[in-house]
Structures are given as structure tokens and as C-alpha cells.
Protein backbone atom coordinates (compact mmCIF):
# COMPACT_ATOMS: atom_id res chain seq x y z
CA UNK A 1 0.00 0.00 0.00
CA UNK A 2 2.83 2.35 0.80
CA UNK A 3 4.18 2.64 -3.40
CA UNK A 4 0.49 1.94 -4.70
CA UNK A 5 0.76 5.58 -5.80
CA UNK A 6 3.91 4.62 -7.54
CA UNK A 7 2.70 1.38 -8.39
CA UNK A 8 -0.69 1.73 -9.36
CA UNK A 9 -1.19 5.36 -9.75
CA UNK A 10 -5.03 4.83 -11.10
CA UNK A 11 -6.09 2.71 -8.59
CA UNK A 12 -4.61 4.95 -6.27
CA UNK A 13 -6.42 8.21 -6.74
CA UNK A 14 -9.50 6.26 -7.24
CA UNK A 15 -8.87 5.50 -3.12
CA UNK A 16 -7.97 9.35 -2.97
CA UNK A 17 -10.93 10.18 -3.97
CA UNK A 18 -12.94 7.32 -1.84
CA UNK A 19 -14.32 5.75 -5.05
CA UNK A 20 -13.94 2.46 -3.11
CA UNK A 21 -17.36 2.88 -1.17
CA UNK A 22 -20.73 4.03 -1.65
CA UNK A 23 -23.73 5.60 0.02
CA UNK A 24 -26.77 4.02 0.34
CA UNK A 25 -28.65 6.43 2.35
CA UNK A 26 -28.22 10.32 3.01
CA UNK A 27 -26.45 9.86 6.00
CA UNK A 28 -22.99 10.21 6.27
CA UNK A 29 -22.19 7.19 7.86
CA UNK A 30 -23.81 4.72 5.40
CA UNK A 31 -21.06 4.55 3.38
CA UNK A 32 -20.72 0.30 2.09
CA UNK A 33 -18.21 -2.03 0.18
CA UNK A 34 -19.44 -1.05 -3.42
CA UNK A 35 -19.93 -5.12 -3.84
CA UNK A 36 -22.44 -4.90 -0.69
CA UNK A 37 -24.10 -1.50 -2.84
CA UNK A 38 -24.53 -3.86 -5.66
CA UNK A 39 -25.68 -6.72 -3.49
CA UNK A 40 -28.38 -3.88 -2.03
CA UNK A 41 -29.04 -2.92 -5.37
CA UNK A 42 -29.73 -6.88 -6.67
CA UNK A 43 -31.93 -7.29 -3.40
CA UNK A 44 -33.69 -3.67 -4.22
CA UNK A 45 -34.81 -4.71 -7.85
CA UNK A 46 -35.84 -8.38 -6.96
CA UNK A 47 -37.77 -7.07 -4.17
CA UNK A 48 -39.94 -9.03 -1.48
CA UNK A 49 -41.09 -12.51 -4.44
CA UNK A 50 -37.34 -12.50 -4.95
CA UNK A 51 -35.73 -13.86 -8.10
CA UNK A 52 -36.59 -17.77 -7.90
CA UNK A 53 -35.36 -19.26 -10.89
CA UNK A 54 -33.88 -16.45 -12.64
CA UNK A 55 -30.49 -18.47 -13.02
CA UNK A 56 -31.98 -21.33 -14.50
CA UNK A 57 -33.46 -19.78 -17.92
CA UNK A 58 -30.60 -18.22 -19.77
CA UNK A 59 -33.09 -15.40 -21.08
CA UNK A 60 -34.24 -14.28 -17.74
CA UNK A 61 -30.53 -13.84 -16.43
CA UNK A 62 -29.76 -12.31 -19.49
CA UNK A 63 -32.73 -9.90 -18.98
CA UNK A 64 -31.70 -9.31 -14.91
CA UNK A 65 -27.89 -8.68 -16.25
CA UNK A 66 -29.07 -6.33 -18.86
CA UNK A 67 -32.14 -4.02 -16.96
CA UNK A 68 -31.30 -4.47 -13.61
CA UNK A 69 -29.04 -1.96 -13.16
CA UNK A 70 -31.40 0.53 -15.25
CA UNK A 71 -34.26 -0.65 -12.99
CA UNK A 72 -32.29 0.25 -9.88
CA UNK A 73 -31.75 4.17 -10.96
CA UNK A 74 -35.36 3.84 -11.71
CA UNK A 75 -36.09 3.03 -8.14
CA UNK A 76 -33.76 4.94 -6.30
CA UNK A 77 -34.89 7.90 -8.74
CA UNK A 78 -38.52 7.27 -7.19
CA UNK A 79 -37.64 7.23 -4.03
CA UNK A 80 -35.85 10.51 -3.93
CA UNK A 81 -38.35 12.19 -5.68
CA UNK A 82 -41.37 10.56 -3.50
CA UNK A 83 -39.50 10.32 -0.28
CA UNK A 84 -37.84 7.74 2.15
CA UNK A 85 -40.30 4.60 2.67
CA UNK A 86 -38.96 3.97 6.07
CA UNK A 87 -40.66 7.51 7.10
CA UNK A 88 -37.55 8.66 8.45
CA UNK A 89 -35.62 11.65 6.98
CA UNK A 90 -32.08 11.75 6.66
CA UNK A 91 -29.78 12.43 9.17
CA UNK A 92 -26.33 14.05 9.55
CA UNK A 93 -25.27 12.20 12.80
CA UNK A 94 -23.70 9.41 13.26
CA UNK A 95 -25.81 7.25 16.19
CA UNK A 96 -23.79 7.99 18.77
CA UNK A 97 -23.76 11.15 18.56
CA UNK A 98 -27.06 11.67 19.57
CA UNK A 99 -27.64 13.17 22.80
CA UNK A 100 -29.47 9.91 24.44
CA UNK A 101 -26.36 7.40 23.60
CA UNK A 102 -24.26 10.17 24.66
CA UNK A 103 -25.80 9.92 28.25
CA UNK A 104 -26.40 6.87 28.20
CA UNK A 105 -22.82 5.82 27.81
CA UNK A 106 -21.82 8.76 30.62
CA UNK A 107 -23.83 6.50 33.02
CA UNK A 108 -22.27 3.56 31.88
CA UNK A 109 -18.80 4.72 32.78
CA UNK A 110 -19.91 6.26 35.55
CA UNK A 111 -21.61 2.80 36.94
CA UNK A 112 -17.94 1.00 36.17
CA UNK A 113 -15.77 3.72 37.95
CA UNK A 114 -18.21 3.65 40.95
CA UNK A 115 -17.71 -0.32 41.10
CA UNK A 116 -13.77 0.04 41.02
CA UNK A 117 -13.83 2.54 43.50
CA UNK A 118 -16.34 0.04 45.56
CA UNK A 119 -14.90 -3.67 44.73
CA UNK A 120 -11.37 -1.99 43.78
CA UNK A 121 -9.51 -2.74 40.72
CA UNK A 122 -9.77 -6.46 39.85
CA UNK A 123 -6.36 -5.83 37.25
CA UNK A 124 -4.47 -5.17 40.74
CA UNK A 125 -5.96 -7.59 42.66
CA UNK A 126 -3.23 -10.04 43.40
CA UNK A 127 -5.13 -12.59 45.47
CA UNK A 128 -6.09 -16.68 44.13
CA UNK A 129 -9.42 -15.80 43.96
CA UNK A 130 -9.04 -14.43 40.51
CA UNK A 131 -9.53 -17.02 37.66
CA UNK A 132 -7.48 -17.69 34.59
């Protein structure tokens, strides 16, 4: 990786440029593998009846190969212009940066540092009681 740039100068501003993921969603965190965006995208298009024996006649695969990626633009296109089905909008924030994990996880360290100070520090405890 360190002389891909020397190496593989393509390949390397492609990674520059983060051309190695994609975003599923309008959040900022939902960036995936672009083989998992393509696996969403297969799943998207076959929807909930699924695509039971598409591999087995050579036309329908052909078909799938040829229109499913035009049918997936055509869905995500729908989407964005009729709105999120999930009924959630986008958000900027990354989970835990919400203010509820945020205390929620201030309690949590809170509960273990009150226990130390209580039971003491089991990492200094030098007595047999400890198990292996």
C-alpha cells in the first residue's frame, strides 16, 4: 500500500478520492463495500417474491444482467423524488452522537468507575481468587 501511488497510480487516486465505497442512504455514515451497494441494489430490484429461478433460464438472467441496473436508478430515482419509505428523513449524525447514547454511555462509565472505586480494581488484585 505504501508505493500503490507509484505502483498503481489509477487505482490509487481512485482511493484518494474514496471511489472504493458508496452511500446508500443520506447519511454520512452509510457509506458500504461497493460489492455490498450492488448486493443492495440486486436485493432492491428483486424485491420481497425474490428472483426464484432467474439463473436457471438463460433469457431471464440475461434480462436481470441487462435491466437491472437501469431498474435500480429507476427506483432509487422514485424514491428521492417521492420520499424515504422507512418515514424517516435523513440524518447528519452518526448514532452515537445523539444526545441519548451520549448519556447513556456517561452512566455507563460512571456505573464501572463507581464499582472500582467500591470492589477496587480487579487488574491489581493479586489474590487466588481471581480465575485464569
Amino acid at each position: 500500500m505504501t508505493t500503490l501511488s507509484q505502483r498503481c497510480p489509477d487505482v490509487y487516486d481512485h482511493f484518494i478520492l474514496c471511489a472504493f465505497t458508496s452511500n446508500v442512504t443520506g447519511n454520512r455514515f452509510s457509506s458500504i463495500q461497493l460489492v455490498q451497494a450492488h448486493e443492495h441494489l440486486n436485493a432492491q430490484v428483486k424485491g420481497a417474491g425474490g428472483a426464484i429461478g432467474l439463473t436457471e433460464k438463460p433469457g431471464a438472467w440475461r434480462g436481470w444482467m441487462v435491466a437491472g441496473p437501469q431498474l435500480s436508478t429507476i427506483i432509487a430515482e422514485f424514491e428521492e423524488r417521492f420520499g424515504r419509505d422507512d418515514g424517516r428523513e435523513a440524518d447528519d449524525q452518526h448514532h452515537e452522537q445523539s444526545h441519548s447514547y451520549q448519556k447513556s454511555f456517561f452512566e455507563d462509565v460512571c456505573s464501572l468507575v463507581a464499582t472500582f472505586e467500591e470492589l477496587g480494581n480487579p487488574f491489581l488484585d493479586r489474590s487466588n481468587d481471581l480465575v485464569w
